[in-house]
C-alpha atoms as a PDB file:
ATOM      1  CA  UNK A   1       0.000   0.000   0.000  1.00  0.00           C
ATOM      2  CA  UNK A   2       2.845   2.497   0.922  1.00  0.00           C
ATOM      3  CA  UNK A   3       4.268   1.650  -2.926  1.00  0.00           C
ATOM      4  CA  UNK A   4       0.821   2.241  -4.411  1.00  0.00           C
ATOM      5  CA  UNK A   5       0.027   5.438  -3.213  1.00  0.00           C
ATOM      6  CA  UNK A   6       3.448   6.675  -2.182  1.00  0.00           C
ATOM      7  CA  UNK A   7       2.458   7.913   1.434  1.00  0.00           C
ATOM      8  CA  UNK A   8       2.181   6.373   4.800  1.00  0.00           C
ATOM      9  CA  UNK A   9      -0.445   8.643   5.920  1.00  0.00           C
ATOM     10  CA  UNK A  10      -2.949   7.384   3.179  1.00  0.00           C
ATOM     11  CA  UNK A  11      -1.940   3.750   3.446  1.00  0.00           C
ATOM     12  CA  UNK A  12      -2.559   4.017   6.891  1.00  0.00           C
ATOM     13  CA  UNK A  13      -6.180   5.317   6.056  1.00  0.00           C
ATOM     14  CA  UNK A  14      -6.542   2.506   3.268  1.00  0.00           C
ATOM     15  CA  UNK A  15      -5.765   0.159   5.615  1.00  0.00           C
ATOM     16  CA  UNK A  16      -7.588   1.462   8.814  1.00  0.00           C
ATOM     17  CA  UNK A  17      -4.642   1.646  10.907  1.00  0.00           C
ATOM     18  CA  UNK A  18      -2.290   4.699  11.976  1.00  0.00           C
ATOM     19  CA  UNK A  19       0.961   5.589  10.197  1.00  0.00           C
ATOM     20  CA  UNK A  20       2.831   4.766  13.308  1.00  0.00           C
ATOM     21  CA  UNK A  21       1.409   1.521  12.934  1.00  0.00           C
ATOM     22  CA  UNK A  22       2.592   1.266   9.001  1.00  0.00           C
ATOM     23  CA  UNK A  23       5.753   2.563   9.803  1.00  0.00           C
ATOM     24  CA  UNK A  24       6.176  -0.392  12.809  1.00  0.00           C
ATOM     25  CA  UNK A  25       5.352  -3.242  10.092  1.00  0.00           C
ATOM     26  CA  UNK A  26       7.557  -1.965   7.773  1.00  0.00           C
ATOM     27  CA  UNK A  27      10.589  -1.622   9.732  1.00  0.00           C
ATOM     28  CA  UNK A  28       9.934  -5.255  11.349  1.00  0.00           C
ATOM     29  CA  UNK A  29       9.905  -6.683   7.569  1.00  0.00           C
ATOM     30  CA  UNK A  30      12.930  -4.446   6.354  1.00  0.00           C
ATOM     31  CA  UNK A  31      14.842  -6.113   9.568  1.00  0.00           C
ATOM     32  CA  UNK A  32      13.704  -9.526   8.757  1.00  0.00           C
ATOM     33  CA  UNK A  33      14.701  -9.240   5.119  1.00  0.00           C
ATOM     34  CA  UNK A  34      17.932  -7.359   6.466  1.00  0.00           C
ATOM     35  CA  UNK A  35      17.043  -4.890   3.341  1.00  0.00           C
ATOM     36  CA  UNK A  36      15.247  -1.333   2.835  1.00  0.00           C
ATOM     37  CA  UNK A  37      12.110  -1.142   0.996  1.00  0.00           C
ATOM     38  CA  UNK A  38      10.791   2.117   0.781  1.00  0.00           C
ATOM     39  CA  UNK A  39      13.071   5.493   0.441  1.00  0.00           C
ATOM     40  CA  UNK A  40      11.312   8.518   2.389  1.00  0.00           C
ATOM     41  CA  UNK A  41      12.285  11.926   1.413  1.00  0.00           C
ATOM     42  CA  UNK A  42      10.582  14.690   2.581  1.00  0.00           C
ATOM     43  CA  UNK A  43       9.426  15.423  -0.896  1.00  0.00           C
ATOM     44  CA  UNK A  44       8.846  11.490  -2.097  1.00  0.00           C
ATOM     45  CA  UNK A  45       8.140   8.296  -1.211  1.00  0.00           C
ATOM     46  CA  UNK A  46       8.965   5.447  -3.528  1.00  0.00           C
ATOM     47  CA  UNK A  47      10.314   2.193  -3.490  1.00  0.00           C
ATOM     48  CA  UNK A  48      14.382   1.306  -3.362  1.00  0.00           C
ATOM     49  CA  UNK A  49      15.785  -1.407  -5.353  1.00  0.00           C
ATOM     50  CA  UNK A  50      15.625  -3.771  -3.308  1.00  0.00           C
ATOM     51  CA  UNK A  51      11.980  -3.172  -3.146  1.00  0.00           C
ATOM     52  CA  UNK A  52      11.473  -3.159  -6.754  1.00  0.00           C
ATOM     53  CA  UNK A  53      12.627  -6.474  -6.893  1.00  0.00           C
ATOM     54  CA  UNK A  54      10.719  -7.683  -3.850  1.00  0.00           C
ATOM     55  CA  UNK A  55       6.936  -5.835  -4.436  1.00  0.00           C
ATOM     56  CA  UNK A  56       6.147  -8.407  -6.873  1.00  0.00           C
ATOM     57  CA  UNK A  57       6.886 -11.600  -4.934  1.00  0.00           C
ATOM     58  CA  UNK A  58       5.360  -9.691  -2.236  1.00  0.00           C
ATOM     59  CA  UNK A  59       1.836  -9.388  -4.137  1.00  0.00           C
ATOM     60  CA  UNK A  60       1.946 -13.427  -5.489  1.00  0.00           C
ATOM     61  CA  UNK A  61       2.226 -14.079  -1.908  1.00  0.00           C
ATOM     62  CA  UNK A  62      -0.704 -11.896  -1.417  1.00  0.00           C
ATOM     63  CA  UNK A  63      -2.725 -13.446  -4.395  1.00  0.00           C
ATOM     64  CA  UNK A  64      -2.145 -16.765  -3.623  1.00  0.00           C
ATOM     65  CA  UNK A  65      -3.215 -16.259   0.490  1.00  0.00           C
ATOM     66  CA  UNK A  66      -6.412 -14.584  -0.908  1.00  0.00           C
ATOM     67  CA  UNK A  67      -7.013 -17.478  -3.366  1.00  0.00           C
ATOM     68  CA  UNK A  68      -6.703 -19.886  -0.317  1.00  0.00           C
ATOM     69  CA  UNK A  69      -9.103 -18.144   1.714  1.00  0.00           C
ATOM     70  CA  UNK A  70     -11.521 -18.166  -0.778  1.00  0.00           C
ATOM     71  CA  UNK A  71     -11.182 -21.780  -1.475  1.00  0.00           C
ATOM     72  CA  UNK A  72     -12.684 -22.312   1.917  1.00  0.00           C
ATOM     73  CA  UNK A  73     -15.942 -19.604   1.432  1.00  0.00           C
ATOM     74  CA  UNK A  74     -19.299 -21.220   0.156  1.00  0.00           C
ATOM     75  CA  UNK A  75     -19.757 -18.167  -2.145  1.00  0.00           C
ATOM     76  CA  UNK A  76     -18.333 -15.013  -3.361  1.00  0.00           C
ATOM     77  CA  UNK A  77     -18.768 -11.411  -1.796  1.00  0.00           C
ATOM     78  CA  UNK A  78     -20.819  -9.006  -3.529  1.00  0.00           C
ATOM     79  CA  UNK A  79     -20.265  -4.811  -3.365  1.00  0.00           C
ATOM     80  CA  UNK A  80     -22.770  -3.119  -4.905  1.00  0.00           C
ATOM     81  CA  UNK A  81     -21.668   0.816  -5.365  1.00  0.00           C
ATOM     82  CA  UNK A  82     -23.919   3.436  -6.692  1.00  0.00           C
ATOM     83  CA  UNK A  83     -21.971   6.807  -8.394  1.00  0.00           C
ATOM     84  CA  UNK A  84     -23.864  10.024  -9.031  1.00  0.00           C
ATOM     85  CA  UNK A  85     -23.728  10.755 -13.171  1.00  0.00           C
ATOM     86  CA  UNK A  86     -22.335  14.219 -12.334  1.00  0.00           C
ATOM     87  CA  UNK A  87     -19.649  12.530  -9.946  1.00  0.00           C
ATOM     88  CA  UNK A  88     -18.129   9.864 -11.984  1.00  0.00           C
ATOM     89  CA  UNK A  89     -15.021  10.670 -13.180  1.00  0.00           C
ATOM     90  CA  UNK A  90     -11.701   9.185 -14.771  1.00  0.00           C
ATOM     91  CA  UNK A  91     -10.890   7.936 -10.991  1.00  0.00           C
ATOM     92  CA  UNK A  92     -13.365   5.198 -11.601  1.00  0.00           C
ATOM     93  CA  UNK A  93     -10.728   2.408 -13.130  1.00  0.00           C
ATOM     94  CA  UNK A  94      -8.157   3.393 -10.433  1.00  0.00           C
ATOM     95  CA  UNK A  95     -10.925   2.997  -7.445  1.00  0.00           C
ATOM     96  CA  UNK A  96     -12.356  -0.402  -9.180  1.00  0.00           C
ATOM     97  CA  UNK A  97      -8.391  -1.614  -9.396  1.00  0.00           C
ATOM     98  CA  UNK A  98      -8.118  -1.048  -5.616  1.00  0.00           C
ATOM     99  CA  UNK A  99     -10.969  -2.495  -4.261  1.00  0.00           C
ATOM    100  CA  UNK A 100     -10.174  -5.234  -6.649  1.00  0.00           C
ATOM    101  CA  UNK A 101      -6.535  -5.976  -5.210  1.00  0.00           C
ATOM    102  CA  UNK A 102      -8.303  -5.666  -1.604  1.00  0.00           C
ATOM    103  CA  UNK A 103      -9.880  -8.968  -2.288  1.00  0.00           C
ATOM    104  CA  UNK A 104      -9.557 -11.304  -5.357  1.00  0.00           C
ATOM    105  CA  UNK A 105     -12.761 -13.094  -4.719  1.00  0.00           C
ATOM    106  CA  UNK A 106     -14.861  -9.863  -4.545  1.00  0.00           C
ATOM    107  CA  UNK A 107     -17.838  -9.087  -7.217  1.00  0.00           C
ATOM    108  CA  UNK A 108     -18.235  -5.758  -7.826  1.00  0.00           C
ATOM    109  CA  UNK A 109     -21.350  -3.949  -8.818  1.00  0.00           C
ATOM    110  CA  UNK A 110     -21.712  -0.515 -10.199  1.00  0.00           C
ATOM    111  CA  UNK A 111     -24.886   1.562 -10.647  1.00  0.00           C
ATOM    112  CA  UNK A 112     -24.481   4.985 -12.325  1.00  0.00           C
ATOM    113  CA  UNK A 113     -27.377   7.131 -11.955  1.00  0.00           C
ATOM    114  CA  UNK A 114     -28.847  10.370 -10.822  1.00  0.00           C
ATOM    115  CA  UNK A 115     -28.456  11.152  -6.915  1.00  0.00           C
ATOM    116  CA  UNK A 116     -32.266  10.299  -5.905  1.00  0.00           C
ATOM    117  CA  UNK A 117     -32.231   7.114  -7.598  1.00  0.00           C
ATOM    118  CA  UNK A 118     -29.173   6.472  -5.984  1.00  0.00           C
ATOM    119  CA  UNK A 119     -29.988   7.412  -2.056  1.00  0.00           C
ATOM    120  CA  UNK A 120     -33.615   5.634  -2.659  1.00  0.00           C
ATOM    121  CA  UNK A 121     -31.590   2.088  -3.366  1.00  0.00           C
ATOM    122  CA  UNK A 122     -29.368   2.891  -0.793  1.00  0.00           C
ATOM    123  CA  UNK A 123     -32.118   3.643   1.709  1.00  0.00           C
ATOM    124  CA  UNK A 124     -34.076   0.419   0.561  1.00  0.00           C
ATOM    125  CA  UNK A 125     -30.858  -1.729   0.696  1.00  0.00           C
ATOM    126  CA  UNK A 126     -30.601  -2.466  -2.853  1.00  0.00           C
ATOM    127  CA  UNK A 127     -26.818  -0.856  -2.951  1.00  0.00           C
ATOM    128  CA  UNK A 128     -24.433  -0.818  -0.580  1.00  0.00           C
ATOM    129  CA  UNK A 129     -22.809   2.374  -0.634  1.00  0.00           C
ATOM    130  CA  UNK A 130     -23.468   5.481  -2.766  1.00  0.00           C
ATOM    131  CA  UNK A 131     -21.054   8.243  -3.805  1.00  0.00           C
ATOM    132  CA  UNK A 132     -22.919  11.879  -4.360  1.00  0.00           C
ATOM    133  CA  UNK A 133     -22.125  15.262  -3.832  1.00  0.00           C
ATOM    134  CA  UNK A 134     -23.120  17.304  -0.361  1.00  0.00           C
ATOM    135  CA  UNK A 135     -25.926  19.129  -1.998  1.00  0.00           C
ATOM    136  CA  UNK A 136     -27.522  16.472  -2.983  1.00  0.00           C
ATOM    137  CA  UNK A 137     -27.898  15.145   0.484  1.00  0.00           C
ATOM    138  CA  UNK A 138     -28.262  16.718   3.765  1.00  0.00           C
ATOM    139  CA  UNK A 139     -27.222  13.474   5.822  1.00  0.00           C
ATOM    140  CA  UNK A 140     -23.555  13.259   6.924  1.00  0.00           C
ATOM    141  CA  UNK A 141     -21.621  10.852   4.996  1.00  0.00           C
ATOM    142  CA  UNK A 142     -17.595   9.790   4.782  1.00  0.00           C
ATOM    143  CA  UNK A 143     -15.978  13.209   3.084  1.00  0.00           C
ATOM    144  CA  UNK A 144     -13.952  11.505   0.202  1.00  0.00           C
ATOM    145  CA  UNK A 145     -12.666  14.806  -0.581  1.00  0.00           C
ATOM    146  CA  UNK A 146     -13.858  18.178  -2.064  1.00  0.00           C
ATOM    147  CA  UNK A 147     -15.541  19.030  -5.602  1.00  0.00           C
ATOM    148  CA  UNK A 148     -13.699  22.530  -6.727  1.00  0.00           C
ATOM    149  CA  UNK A 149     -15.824  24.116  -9.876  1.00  0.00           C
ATOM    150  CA  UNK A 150     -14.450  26.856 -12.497  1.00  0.00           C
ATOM    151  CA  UNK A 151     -15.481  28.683 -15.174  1.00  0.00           C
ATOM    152  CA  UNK A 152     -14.974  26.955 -18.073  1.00  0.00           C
ATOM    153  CA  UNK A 153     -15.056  27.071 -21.591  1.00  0.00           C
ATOM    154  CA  UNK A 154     -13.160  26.083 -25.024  1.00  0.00           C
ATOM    155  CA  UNK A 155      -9.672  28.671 -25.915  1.00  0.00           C
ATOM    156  CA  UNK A 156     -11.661  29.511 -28.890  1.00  0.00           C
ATOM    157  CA  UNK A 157     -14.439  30.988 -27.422  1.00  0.00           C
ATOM    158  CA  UNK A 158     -15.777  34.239 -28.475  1.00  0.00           C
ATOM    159  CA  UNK A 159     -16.881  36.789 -25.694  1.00  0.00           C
ATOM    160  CA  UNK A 160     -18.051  39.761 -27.631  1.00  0.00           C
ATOM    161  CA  UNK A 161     -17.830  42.647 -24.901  1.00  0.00           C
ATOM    162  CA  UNK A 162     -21.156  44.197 -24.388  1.00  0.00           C
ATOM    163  CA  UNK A 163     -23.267  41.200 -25.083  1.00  0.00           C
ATOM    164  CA  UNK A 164     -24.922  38.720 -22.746  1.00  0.00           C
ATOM    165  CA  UNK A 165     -22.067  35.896 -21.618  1.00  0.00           C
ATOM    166  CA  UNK A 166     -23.429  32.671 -23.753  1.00  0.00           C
ATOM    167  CA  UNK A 167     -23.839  30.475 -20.873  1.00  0.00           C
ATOM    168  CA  UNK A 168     -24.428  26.437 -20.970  1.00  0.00           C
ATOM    169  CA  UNK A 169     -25.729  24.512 -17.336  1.00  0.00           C
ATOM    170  CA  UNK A 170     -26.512  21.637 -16.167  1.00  0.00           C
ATOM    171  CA  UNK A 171     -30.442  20.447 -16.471  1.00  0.00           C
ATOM    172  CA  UNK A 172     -32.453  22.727 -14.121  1.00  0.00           C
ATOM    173  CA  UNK A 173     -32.388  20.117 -11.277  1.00  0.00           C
ATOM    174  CA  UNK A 174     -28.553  20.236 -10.696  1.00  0.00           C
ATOM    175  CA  UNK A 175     -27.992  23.124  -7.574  1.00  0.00           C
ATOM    176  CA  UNK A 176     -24.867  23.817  -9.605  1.00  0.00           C
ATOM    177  CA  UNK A 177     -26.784  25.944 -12.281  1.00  0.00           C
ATOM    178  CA  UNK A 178     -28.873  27.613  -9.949  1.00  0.00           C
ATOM    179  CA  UNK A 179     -25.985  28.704  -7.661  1.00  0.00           C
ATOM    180  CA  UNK A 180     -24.032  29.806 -11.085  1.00  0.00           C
ATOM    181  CA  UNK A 181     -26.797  31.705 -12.282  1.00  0.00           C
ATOM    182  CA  UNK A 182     -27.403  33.657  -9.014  1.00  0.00           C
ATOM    183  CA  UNK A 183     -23.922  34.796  -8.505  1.00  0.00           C
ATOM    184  CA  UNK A 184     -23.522  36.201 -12.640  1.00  0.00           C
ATOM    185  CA  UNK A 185     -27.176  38.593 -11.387  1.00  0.00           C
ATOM    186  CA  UNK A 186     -25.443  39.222  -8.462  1.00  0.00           C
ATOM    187  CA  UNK A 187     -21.964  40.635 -10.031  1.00  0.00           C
ATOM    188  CA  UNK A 188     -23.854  42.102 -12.491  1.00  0.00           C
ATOM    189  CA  UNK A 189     -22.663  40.136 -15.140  1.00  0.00           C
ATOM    190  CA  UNK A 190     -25.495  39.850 -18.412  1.00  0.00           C
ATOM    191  CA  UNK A 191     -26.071  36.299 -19.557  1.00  0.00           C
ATOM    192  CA  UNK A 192     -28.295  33.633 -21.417  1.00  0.00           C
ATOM    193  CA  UNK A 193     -28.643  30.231 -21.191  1.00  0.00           C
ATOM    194  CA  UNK A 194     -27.380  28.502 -24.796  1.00  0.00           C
ATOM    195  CA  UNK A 195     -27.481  25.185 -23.934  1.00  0.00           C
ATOM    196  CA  UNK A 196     -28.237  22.753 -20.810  1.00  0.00           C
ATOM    197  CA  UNK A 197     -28.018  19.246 -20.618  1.00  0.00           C
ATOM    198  CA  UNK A 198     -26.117  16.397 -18.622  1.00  0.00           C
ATOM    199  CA  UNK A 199     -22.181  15.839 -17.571  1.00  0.00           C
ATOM    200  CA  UNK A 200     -21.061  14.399 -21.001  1.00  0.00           C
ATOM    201  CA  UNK A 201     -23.684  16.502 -23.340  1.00  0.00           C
ATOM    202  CA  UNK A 202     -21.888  19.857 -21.216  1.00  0.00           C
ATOM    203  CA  UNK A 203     -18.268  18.480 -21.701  1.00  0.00           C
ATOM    204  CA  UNK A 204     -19.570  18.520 -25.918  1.00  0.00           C
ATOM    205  CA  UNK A 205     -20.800  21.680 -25.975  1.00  0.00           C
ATOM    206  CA  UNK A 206     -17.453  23.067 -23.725  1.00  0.00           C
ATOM    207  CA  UNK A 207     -15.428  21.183 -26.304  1.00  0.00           C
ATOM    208  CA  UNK A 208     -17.148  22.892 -29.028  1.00  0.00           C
ATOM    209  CA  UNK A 209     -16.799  26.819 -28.201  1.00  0.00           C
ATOM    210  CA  UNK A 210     -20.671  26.947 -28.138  1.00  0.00           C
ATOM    211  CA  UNK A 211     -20.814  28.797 -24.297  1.00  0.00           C
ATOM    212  CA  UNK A 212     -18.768  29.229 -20.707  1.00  0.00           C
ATOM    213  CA  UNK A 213     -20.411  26.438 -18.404  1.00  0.00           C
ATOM    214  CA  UNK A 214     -19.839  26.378 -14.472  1.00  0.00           C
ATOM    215  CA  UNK A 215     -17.809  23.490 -14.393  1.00  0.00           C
ATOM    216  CA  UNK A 216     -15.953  20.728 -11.388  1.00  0.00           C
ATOM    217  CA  UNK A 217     -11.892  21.316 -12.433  1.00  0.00           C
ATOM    218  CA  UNK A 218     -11.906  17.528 -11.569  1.00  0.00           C
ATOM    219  CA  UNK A 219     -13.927  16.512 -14.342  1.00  0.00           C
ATOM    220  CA  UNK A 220     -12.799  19.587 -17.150  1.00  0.00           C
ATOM    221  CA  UNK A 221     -11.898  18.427 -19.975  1.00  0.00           C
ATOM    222  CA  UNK A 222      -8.081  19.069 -21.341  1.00  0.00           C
ATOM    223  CA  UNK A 223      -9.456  20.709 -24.469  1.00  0.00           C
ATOM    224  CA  UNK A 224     -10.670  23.565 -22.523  1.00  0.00           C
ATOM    225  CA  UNK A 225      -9.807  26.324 -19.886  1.00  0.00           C
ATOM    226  CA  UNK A 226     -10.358  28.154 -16.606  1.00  0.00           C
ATOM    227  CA  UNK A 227     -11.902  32.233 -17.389  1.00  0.00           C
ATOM    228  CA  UNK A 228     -12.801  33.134 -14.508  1.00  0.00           C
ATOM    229  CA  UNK A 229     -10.401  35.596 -14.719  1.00  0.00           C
ATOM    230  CA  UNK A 230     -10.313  36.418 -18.197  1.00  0.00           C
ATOM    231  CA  UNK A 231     -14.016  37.484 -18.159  1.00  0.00           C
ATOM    232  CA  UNK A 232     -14.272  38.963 -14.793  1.00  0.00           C
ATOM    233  CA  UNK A 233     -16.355  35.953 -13.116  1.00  0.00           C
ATOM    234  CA  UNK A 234     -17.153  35.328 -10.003  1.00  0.00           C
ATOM    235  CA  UNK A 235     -15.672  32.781  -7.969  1.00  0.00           C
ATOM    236  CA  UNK A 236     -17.955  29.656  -7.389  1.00  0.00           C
ATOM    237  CA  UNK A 237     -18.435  27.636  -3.980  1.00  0.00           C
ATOM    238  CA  UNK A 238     -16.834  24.547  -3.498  1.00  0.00           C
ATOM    239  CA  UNK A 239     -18.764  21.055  -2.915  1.00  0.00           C
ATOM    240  CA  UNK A 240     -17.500  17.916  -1.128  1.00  0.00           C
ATOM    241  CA  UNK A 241     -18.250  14.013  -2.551  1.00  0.00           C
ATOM    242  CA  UNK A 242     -19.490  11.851   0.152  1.00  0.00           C
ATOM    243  CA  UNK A 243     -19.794   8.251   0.769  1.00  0.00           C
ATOM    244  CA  UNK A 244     -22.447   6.660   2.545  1.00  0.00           C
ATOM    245  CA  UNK A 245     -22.720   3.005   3.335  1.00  0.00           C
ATOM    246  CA  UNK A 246     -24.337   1.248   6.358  1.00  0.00           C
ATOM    247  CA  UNK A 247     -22.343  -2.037   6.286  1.00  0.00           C
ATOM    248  CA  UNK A 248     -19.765  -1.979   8.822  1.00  0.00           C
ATOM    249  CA  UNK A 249     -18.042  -5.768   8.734  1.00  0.00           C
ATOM    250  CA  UNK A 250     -14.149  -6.181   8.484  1.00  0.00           C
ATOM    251  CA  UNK A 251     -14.087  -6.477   4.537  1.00  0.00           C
ATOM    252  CA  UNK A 252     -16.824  -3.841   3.870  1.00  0.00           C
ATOM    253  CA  UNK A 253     -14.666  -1.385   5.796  1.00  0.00           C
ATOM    254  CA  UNK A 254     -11.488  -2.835   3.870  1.00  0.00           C
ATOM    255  CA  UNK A 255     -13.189  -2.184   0.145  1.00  0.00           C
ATOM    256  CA  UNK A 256     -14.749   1.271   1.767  1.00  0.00           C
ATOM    257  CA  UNK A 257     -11.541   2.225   3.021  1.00  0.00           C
ATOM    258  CA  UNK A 258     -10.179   1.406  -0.693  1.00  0.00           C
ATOM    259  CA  UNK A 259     -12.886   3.472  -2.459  1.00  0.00           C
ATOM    260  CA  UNK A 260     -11.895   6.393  -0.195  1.00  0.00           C
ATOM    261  CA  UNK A 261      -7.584   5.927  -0.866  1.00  0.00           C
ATOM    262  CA  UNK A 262      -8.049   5.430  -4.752  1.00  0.00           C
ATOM    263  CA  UNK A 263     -10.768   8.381  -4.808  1.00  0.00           C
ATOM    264  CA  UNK A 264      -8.506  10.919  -2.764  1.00  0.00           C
ATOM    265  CA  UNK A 265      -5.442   9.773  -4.601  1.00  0.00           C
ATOM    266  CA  UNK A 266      -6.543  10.039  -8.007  1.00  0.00           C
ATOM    267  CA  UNK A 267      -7.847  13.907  -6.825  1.00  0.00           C
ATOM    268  CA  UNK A 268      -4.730  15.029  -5.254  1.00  0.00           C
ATOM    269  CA  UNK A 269      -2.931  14.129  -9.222  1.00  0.00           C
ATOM    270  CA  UNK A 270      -5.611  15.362 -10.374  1.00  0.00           C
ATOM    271  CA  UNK A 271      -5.640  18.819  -8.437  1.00  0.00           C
ATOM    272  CA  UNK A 272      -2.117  19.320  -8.667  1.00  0.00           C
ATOM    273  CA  UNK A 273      -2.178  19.105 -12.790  1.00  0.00           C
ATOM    274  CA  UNK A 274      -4.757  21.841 -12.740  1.00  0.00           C
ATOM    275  CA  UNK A 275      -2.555  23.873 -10.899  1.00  0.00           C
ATOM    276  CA  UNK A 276       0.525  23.416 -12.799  1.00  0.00           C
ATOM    277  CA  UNK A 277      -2.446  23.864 -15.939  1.00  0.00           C
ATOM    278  CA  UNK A 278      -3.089  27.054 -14.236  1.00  0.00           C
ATOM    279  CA  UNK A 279       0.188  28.002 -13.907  1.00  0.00           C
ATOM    280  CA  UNK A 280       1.221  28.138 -16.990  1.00  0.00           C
ATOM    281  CA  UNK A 281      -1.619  29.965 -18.181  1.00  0.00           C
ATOM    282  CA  UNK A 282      -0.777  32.680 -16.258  1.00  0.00           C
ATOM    283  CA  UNK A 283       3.017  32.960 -17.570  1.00  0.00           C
ATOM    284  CA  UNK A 284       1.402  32.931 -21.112  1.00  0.00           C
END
């Protein structure tokens, strides 16, 4: 886990346990092999040589003690996870990869749908757990981390100065557009709605120059940019994405605690490129 996501402090939170703890095990198996593993800096944390060589050993073993255990079970473990359409992102391989590797043996079911549909077969115990975003639930859930939105639209969009801002939204029963809309009255800034429609018809119209859309930077896509700035917009309010689940046996809490690594993993990459994105933006 500490080679996978290259920190103690989330390994320890993948596995449930504190980094003291991970730090303990390690340095008991580095003595017994009489070799170092993992090289800390305070800027890195990767594997040595010596650990190169011995990861993959290291997760046969695992493989094979999972295989074993599941030779012994009368029938496979099911996880069924439900993902808001507007919270899916390209995290979903990474988080499916994890929770596989947490246990072999484990069938995995995924529901994408809109938030209601997802909390009602949560409630009713069809799924699991659900992923969704704070406003579209006021019960407290696990934070997985938060959902940062921008102004977005395609670098060959044209803002003619003195016209209403051409503005594309979500359907009208996302909070996202209503929010977005409020705050352009409120700074005064002239606009009409072009286009609406869901996640993947927005990221189209983005992608095609038609209008600026209110946006998460998680899920913008790479042919487009922040201009926010550039058009004198005003800054938008920042979400989280929650988990909920009521199943609280050891390998629920393993797979959950998976979800949560691979989802706030994937983010922090994901945050930092559209900061260095940013960045350079600004030198241009």
């Amino acid at each position: 886990m500490i080679a996978d996501l290259q920190s103690f402090t989330r390994a320890a939170e993948a596995l449930g346990t504190t980094q003291g703890a991970v730090s303990v095990k390690l340095k008991r198996l580095e003595d017994r092999l009489d070799q170092k593993l993992i090289e800390r800096t305070p800027r890195q944390v990767r594997l040595s040589i010596q650990g190169e060589i011995f990861i993959k050993s290291a997760r046969d073993f695992l493989a094979a003690h999972e295989r074993a255990i599941a030779d012994l079970t009368t029938s496979r473990r099911r996880f069924k996870l439900g993902i808001a359409n507007h919270v899916m992102g390209p995290e979903l391989p990474t988080l499916l990869a994890k929770l596989k590797s947490f246990d072999p043996t484990l069938t995995i079911e995924v529901r994408v749908d809109n938030s209601r549909e997802l909390l009602d077969s949560y409630e009713d115990g069809t799924l699991d757990a659900v992923i969704v975003r704070s406003d579209d639930d006021r019960r407290n859930g696990q934070t997985l981390g938060p959902e940062h939105f921008g102004w977005y639209a395609s670098p060959h969009f044209q803002y003619r100065e003195g016209e209403p801002l051409q503005l594309a939204s979500f359907l009208p029963c996302c909070s996202v557009r209503d929010v977005a809309m409020k705050l352009l009255d409120r700074a005064s800034v002239p606009w009409t709605e072009v286009f609406s429609g869901g996640t993947s018809a927005l990221e189209a119209a983005l992608s095609a120059g038609l209008a600026v859309a209110a946006y998460p930077c998680r899920l913008a896509p790479a042919d487009v940019v922040e201009v926010s700035a550039a058009l004198g917009l005003p800054p938008l309010p920042s979400l989280s994405i929650v988990m909920h689940s009521s199943l609280f046996d050891p390998k629920t809490k393993e797979s959950l605690n998976a979800i949560t690594a691979a989802f706030r993993e994937h983010q922090k990459i994901k945050n930092k490129g559209i900061y260095l994105q940013q960045r350079q933006s600004k030198e241009v």
